[in-house]
Protein backbone atom coordinates (compact mmCIF):
# COMPACT_ATOMS: atom_id res chain seq x y z
CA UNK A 1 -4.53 6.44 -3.20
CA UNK A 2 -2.83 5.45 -5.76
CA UNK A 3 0.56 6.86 -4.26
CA UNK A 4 0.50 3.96 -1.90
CA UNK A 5 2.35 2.14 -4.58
CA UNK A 6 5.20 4.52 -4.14
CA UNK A 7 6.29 3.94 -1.09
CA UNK A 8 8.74 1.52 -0.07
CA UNK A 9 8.11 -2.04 0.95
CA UNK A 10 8.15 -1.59 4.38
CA UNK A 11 7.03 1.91 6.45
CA UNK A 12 7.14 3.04 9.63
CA UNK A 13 4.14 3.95 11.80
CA UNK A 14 3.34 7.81 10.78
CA UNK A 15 2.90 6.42 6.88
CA UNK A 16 0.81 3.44 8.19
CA UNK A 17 -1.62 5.85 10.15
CA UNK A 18 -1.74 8.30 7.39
CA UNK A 19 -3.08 5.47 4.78
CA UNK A 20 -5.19 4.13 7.09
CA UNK A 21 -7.02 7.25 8.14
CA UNK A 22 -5.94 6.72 11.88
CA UNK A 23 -4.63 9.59 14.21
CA UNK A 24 -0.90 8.41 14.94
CA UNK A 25 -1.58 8.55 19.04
CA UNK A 26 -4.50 6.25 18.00
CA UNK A 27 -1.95 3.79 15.69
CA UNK A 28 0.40 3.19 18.69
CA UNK A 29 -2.22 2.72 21.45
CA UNK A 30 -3.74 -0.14 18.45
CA UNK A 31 -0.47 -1.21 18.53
CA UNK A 32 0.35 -1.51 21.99
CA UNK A 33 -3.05 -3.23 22.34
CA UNK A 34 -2.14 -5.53 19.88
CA UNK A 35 -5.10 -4.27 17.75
CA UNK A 36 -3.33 -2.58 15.03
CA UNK A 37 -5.49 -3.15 11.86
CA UNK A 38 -3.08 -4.97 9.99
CA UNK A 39 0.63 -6.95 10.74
CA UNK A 40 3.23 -5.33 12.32
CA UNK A 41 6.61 -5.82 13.77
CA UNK A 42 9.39 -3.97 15.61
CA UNK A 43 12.52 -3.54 14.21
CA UNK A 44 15.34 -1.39 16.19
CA UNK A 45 12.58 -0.02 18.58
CA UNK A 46 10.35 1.12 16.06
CA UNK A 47 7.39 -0.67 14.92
CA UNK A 48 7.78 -1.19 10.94
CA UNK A 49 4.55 -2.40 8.76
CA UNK A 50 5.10 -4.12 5.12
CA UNK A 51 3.77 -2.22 2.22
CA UNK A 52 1.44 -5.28 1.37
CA UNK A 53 -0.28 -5.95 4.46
CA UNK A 54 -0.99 -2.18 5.25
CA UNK A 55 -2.34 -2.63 1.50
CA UNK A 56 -4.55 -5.24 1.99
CA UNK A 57 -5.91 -3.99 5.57
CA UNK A 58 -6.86 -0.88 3.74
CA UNK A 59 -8.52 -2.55 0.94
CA UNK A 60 -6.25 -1.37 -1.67
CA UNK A 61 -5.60 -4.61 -4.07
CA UNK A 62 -2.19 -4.69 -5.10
CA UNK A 63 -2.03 -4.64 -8.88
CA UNK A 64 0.60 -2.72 -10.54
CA UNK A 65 0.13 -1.62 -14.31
CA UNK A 66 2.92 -1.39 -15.91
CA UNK A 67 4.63 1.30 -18.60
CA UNK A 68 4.89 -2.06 -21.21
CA UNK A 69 1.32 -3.34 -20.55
CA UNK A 70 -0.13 0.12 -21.52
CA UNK A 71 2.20 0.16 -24.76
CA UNK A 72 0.53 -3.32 -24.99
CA UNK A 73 -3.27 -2.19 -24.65
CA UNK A 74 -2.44 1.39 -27.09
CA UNK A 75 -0.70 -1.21 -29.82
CA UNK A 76 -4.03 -4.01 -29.63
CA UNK A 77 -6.38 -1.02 -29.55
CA UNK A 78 -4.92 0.56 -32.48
CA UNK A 79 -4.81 -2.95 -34.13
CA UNK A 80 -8.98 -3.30 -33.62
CA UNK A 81 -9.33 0.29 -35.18
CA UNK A 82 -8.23 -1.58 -38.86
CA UNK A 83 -11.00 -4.00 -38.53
């Protein structure tokens, strides 16, 4: 899942269903209900969902590692192999 943190900060309903493992006819009729698992809001007619609360309904924590902190962790690792 790990291309969630791809996408852009907000998505529209067919990305939202697809991450969440729903059928899209079952994502609108949530979201008509007002049972959609997580935030959401129209915008222009079209629901929209942020990136982080479709995140955090699907349990997916929302830590980013970074290109620098993994030059960090390679330079300290290398640094232990001289003790």
């Amino acid at each position: 899942m790990t291309e969630v943190f791809a996408l852009p900060i907000k998505v529209d309903m067919k990305i939202a269903a697809k991450v969440l493992g729903l059928r899209l006819a079952t994502a609108y009729r949530l979201a008509r209900a007002g049972e959609f698992p997580c935030r959401l809001r129209k915008e222009r007619g079209a629901y929209v969902i942020r990136l982080y609360d479709l995140m955090r309904s699907a349990g997916i924590q929302d830590v980013r590692v970074l290109d620098d902190d993994i030059e960090a962790g390679a330079r300290f690792a290398a640094e232990g192999d001289d003790l």
